[in-house]
PDB file of N, CA and C in Angstrom:
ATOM      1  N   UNK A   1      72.676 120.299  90.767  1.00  0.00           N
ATOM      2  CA  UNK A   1      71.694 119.245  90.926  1.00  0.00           C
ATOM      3  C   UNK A   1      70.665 119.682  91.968  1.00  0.00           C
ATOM      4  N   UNK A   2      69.324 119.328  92.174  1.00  0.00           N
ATOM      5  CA  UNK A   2      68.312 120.064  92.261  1.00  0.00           C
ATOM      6  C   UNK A   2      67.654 118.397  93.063  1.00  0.00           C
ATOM      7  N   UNK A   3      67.770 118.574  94.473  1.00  0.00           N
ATOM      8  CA  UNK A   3      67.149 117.229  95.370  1.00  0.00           C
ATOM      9  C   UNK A   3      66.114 117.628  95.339  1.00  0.00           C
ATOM     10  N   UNK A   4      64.913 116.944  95.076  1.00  0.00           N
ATOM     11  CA  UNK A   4      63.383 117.044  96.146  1.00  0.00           C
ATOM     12  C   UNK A   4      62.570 115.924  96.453  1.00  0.00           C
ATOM     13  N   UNK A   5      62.368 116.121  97.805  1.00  0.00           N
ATOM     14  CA  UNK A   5      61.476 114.952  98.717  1.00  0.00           C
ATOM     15  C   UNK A   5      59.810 115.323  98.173  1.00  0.00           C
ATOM     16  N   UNK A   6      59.193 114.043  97.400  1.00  0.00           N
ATOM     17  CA  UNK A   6      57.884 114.146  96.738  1.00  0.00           C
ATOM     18  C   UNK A   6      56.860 113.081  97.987  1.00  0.00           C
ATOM     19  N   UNK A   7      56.452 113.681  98.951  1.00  0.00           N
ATOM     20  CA  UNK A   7      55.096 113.152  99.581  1.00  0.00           C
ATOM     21  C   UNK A   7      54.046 112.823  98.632  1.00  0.00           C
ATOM     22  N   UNK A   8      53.689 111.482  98.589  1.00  0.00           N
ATOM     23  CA  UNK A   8      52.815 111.229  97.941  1.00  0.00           C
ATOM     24  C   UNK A   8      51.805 110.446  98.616  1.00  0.00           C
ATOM     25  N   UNK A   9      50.265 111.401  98.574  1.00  0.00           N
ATOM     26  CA  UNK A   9      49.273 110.035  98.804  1.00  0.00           C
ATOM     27  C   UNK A   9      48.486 109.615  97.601  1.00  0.00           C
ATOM     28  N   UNK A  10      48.220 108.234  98.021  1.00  0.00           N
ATOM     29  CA  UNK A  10      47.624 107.670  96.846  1.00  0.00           C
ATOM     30  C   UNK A  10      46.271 106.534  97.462  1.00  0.00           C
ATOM     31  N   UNK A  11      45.430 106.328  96.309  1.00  0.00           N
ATOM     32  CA  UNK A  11      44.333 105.045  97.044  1.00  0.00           C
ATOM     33  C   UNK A  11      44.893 103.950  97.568  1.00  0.00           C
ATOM     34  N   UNK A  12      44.392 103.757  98.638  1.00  0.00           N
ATOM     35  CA  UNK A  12      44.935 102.860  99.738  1.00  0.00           C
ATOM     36  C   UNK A  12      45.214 101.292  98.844  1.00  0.00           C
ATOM     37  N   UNK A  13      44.565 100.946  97.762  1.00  0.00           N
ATOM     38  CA  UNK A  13      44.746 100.161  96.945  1.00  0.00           C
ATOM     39  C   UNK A  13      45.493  99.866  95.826  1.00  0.00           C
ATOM     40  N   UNK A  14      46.140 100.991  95.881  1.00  0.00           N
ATOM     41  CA  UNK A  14      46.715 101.292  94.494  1.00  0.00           C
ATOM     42  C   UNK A  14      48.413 101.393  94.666  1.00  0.00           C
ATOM     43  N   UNK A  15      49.137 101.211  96.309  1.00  0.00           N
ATOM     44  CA  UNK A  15      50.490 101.858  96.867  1.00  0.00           C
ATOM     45  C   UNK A  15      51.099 101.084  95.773  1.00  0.00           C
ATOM     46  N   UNK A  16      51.179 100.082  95.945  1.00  0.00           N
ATOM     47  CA  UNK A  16      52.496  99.121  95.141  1.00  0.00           C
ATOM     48  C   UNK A  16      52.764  99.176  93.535  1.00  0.00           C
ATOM     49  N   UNK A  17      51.509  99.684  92.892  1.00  0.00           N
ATOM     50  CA  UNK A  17      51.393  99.818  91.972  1.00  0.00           C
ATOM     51  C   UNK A  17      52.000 101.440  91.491  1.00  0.00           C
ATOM     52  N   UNK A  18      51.226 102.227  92.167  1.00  0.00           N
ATOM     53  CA  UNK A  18      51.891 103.773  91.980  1.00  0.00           C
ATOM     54  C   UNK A  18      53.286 103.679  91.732  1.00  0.00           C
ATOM     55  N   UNK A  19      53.955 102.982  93.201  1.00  0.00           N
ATOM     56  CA  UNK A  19      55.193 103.210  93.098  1.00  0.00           C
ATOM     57  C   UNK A  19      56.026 103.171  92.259  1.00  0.00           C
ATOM     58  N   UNK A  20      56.119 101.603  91.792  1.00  0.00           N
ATOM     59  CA  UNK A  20      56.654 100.912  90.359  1.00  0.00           C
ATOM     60  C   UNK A  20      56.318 102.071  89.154  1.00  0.00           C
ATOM     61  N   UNK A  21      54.885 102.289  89.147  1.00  0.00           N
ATOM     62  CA  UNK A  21      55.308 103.715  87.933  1.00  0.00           C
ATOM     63  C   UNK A  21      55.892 104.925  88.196  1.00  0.00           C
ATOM     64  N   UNK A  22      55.806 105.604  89.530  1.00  0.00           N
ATOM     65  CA  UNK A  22      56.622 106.629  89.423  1.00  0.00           C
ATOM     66  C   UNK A  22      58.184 105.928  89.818  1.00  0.00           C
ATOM     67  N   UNK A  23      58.595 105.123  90.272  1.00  0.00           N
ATOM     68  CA  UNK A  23      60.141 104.914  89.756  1.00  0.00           C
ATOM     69  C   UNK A  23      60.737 104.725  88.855  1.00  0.00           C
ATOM     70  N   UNK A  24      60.180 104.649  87.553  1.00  0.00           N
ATOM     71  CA  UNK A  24      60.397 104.616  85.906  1.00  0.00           C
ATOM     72  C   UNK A  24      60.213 105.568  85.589  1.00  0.00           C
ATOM     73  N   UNK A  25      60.025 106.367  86.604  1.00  0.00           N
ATOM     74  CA  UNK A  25      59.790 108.246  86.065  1.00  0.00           C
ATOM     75  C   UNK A  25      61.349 108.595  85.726  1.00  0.00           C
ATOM     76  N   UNK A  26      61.763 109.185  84.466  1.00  0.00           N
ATOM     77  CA  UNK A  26      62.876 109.531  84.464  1.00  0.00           C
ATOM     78  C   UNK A  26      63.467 110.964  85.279  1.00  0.00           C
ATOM     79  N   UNK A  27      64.202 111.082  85.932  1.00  0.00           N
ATOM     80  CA  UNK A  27      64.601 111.834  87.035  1.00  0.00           C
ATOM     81  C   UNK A  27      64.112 111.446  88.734  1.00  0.00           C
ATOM     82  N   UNK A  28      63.329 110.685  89.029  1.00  0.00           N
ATOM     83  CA  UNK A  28      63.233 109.709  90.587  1.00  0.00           C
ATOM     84  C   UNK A  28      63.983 109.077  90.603  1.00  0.00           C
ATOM     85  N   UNK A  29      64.560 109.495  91.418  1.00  0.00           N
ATOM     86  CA  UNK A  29      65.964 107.964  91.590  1.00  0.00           C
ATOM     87  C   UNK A  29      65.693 106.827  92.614  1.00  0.00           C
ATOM     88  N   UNK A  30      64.665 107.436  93.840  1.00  0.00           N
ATOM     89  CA  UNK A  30      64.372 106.183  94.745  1.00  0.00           C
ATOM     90  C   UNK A  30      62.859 106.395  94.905  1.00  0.00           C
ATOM     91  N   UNK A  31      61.951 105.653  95.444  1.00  0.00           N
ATOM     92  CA  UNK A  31      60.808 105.845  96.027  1.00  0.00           C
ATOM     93  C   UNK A  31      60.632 104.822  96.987  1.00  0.00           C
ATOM     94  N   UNK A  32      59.899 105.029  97.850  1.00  0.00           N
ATOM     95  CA  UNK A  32      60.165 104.511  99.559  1.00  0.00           C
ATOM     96  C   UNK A  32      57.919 104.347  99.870  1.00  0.00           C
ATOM     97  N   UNK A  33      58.523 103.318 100.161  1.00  0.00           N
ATOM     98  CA  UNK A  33      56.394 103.544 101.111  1.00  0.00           C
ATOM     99  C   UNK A  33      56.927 103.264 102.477  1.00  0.00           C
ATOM    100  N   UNK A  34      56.116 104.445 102.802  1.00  0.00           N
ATOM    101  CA  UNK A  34      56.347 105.091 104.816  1.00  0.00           C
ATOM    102  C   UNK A  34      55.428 104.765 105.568  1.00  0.00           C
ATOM    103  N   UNK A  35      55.225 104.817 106.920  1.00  0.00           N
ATOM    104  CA  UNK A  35      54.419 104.579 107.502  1.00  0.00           C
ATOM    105  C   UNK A  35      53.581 106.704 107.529  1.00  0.00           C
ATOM    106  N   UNK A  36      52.588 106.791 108.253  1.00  0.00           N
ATOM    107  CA  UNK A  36      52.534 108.327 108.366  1.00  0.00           C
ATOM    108  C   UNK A  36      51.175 108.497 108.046  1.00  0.00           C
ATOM    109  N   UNK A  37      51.145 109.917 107.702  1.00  0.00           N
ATOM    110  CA  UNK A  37      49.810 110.215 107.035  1.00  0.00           C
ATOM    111  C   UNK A  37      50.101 109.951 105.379  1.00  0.00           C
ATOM    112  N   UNK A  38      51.458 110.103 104.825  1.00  0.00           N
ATOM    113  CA  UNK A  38      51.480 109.635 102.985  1.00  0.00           C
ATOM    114  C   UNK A  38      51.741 108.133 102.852  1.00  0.00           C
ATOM    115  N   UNK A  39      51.433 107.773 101.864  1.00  0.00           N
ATOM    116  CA  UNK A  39      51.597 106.645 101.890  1.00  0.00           C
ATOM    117  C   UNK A  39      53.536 106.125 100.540  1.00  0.00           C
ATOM    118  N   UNK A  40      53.515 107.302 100.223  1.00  0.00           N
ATOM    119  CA  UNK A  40      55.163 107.100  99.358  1.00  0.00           C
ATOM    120  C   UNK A  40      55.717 108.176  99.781  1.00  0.00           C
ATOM    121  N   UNK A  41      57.591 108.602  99.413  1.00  0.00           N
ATOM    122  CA  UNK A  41      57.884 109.334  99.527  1.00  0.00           C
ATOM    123  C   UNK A  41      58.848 109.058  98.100  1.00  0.00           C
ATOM    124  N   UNK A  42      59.310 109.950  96.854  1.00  0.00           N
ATOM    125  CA  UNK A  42      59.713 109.516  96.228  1.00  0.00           C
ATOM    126  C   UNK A  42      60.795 110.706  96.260  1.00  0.00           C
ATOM    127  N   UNK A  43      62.511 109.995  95.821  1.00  0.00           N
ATOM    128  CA  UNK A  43      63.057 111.668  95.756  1.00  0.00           C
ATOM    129  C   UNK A  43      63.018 111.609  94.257  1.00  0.00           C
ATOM    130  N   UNK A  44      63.410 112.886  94.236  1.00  0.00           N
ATOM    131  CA  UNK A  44      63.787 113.222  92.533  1.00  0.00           C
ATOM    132  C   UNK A  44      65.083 113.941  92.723  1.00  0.00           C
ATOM    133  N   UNK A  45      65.952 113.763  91.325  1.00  0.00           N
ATOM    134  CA  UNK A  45      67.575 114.552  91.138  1.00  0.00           C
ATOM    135  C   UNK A  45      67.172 115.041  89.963  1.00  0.00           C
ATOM    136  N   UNK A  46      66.918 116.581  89.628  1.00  0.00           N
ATOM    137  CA  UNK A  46      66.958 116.779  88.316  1.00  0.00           C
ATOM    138  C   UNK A  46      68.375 118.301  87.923  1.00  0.00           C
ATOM    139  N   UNK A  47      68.153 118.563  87.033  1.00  0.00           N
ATOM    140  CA  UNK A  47      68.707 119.493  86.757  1.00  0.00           C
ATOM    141  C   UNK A  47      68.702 121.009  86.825  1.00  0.00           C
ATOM    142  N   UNK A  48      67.654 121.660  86.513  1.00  0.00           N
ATOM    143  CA  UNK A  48      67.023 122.528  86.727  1.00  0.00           C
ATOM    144  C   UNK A  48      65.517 122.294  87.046  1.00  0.00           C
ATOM    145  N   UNK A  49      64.922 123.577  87.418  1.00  0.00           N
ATOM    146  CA  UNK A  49      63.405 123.755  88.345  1.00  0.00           C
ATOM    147  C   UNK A  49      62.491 123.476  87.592  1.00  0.00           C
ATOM    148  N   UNK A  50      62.710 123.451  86.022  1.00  0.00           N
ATOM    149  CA  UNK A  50      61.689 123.226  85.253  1.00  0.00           C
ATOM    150  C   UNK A  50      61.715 121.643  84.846  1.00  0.00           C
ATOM    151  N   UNK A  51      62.974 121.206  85.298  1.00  0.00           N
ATOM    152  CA  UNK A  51      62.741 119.718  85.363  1.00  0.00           C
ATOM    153  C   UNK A  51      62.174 119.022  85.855  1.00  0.00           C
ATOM    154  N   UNK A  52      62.049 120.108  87.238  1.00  0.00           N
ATOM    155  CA  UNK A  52      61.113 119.206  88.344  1.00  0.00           C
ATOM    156  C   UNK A  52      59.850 119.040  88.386  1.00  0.00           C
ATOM    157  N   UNK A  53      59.102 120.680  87.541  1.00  0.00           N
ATOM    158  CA  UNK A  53      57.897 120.749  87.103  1.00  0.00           C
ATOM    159  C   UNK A  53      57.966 119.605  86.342  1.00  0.00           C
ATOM    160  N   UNK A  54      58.533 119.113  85.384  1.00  0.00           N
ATOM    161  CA  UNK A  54      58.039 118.094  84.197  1.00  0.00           C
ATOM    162  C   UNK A  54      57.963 116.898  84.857  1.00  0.00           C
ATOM    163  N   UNK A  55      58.555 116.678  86.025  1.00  0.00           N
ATOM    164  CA  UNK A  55      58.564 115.538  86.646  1.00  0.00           C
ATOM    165  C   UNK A  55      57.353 115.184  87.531  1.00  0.00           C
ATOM    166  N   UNK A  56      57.298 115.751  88.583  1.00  0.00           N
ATOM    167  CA  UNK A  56      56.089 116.358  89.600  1.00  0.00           C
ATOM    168  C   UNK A  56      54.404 116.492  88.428  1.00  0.00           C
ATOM    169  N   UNK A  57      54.636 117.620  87.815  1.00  0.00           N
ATOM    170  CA  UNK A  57      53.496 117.803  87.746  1.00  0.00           C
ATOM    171  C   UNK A  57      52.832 117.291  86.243  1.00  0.00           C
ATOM    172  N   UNK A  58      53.937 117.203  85.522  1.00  0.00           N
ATOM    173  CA  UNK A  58      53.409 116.577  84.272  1.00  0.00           C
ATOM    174  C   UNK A  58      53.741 115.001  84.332  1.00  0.00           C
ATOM    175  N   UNK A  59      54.302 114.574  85.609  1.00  0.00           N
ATOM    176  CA  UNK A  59      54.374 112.825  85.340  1.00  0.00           C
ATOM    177  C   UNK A  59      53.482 112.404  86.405  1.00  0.00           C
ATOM    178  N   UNK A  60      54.295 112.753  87.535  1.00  0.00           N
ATOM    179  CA  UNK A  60      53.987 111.770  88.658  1.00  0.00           C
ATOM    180  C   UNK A  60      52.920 112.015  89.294  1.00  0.00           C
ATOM    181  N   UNK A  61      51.983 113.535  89.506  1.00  0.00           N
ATOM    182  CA  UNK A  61      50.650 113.457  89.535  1.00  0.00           C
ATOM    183  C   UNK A  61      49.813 113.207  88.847  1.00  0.00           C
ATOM    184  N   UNK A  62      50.354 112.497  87.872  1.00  0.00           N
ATOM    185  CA  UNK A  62      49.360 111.846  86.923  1.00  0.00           C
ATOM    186  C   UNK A  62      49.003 110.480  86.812  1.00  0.00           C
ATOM    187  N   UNK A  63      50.138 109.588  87.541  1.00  0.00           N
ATOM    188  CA  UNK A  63      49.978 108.522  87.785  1.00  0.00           C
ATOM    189  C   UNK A  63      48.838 108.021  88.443  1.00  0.00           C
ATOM    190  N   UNK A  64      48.272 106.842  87.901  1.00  0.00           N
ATOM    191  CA  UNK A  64      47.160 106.378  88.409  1.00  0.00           C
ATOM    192  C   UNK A  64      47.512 106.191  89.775  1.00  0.00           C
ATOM    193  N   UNK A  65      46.234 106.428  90.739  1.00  0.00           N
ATOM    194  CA  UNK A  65      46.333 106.156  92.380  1.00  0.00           C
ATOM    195  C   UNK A  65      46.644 107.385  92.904  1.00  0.00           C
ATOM    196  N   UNK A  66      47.597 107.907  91.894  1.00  0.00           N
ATOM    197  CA  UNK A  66      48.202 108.858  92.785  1.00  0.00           C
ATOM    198  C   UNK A  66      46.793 110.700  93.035  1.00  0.00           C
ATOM    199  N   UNK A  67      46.713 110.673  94.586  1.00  0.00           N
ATOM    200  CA  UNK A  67      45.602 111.321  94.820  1.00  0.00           C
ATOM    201  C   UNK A  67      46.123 113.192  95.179  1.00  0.00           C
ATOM    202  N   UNK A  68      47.275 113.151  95.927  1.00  0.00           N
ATOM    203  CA  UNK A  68      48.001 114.380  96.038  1.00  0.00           C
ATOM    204  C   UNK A  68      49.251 114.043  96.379  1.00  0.00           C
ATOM    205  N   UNK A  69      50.099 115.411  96.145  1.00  0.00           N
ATOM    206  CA  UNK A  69      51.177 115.426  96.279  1.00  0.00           C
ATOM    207  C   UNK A  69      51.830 116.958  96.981  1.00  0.00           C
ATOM    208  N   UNK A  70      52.981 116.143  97.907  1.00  0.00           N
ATOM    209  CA  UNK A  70      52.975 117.882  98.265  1.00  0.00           C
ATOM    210  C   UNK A  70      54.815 117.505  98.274  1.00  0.00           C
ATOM    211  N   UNK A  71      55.529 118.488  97.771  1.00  0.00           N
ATOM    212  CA  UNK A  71      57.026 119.175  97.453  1.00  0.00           C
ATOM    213  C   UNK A  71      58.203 119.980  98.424  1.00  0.00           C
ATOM    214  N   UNK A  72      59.068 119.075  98.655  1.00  0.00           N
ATOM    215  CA  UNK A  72      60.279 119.758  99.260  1.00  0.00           C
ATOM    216  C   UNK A  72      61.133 119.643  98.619  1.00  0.00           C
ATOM    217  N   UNK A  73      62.187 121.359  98.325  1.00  0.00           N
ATOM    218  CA  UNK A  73      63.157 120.983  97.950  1.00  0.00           C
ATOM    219  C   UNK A  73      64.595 121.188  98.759  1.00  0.00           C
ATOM    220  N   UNK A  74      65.488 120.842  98.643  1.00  0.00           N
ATOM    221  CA  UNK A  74      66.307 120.124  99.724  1.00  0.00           C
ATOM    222  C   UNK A  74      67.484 121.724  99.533  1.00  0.00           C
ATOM    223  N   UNK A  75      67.886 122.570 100.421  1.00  0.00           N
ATOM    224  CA  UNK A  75      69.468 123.508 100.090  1.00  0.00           C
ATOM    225  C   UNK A  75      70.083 122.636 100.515  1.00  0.00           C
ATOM    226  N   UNK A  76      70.713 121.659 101.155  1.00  0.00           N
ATOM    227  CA  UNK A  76      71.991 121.207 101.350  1.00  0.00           C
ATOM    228  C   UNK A  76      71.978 119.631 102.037  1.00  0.00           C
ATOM    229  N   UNK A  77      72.851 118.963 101.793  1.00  0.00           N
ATOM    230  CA  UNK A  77      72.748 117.821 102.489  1.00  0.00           C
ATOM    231  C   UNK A  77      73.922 117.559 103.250  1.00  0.00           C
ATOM    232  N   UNK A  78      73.301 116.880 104.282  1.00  0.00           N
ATOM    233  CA  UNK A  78      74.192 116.629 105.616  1.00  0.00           C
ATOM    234  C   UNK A  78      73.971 115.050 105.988  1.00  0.00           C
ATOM    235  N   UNK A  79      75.136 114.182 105.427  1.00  0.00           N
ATOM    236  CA  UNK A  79      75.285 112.871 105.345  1.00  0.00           C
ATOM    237  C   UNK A  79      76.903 112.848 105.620  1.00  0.00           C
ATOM    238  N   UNK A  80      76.896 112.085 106.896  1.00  0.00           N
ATOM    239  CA  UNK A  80      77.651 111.301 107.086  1.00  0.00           C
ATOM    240  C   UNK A  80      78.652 110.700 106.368  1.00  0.00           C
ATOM    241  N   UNK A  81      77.797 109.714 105.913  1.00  0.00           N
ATOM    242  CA  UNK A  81      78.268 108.861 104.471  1.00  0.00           C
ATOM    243  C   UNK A  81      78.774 109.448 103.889  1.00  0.00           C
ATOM    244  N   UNK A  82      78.336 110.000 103.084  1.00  0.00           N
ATOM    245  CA  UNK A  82      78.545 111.065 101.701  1.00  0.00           C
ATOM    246  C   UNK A  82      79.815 111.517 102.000  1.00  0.00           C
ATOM    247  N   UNK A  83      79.990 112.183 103.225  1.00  0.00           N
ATOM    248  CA  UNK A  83      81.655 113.076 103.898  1.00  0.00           C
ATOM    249  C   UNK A  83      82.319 112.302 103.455  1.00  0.00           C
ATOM    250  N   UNK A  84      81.976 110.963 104.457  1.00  0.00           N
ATOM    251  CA  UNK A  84      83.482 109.450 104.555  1.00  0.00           C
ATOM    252  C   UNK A  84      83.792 109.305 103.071  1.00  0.00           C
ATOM    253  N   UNK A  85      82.565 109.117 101.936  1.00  0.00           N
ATOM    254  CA  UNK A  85      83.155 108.342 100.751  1.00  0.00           C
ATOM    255  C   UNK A  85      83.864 109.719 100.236  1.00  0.00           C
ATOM    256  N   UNK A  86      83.096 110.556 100.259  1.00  0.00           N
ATOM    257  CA  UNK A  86      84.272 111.814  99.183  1.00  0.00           C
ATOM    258  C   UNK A  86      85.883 112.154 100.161  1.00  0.00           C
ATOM    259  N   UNK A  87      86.032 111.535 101.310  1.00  0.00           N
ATOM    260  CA  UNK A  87      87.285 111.784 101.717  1.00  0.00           C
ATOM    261  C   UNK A  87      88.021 110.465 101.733  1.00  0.00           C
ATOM    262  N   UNK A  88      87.469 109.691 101.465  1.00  0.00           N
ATOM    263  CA  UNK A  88      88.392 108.015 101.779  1.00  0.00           C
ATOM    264  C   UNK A  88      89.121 107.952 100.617  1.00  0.00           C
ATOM    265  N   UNK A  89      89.983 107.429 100.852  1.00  0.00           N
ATOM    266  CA  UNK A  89      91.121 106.687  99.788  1.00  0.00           C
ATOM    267  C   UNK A  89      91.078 105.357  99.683  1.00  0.00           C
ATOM    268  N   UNK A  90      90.442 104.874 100.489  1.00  0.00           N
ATOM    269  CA  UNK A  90      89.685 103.210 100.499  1.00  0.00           C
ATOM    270  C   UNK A  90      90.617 102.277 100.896  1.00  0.00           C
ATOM    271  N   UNK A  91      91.412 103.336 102.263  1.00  0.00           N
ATOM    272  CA  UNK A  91      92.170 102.091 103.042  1.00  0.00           C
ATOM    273  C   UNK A  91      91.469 102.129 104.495  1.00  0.00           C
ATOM    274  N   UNK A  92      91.749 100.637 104.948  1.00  0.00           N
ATOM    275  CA  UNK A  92      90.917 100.568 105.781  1.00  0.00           C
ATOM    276  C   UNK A  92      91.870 100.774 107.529  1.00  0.00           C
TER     277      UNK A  92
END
């Protein structure tokens, strides 16, 4: 599985709207509006690298509002959470 953090700016008029379409993007699983210089941050989970192209560059910079976009992709994650639930047995 293939994480990446999608910075997105978009017309200052347009945030709420962008968002709602790129979260119906198939492969975004969350999208977030930040404070900062972007105005979204959306992640994506895909499968392979060419998924992400289809996602990124053939969806979600295409979305209306949406003005640029700039791409991180994630080697490893370090969550807390994530540890506890894959080791709990769910007694408390």
């Amino acid at each position: 599985m293939i994480t990446a953090f999608v910075f997105i700016r978009t017309e200052s008029n347009k945030i709420p709207e962008a968002a709602e379409k790129i979260s119906a993007i198939p492969g975004v699983s969350e999208v977030y509006s930040v404070t900062g210089e972007w105005d979204l941050i959306a992640i994506a989970r895909v499968q392979q690298h060419e998924d992400l192209a289809d996602v990124v560059a053939d969806h979600l910079s295409k979305v209306e509002g949406v003005v640029e976009t700039t791409t991180h992709i994630a080697f490893r994650a370090y969550s807390r959470h994530d540890l506890e639930a894959a080791f709990s047995i769910g007694l408390e």
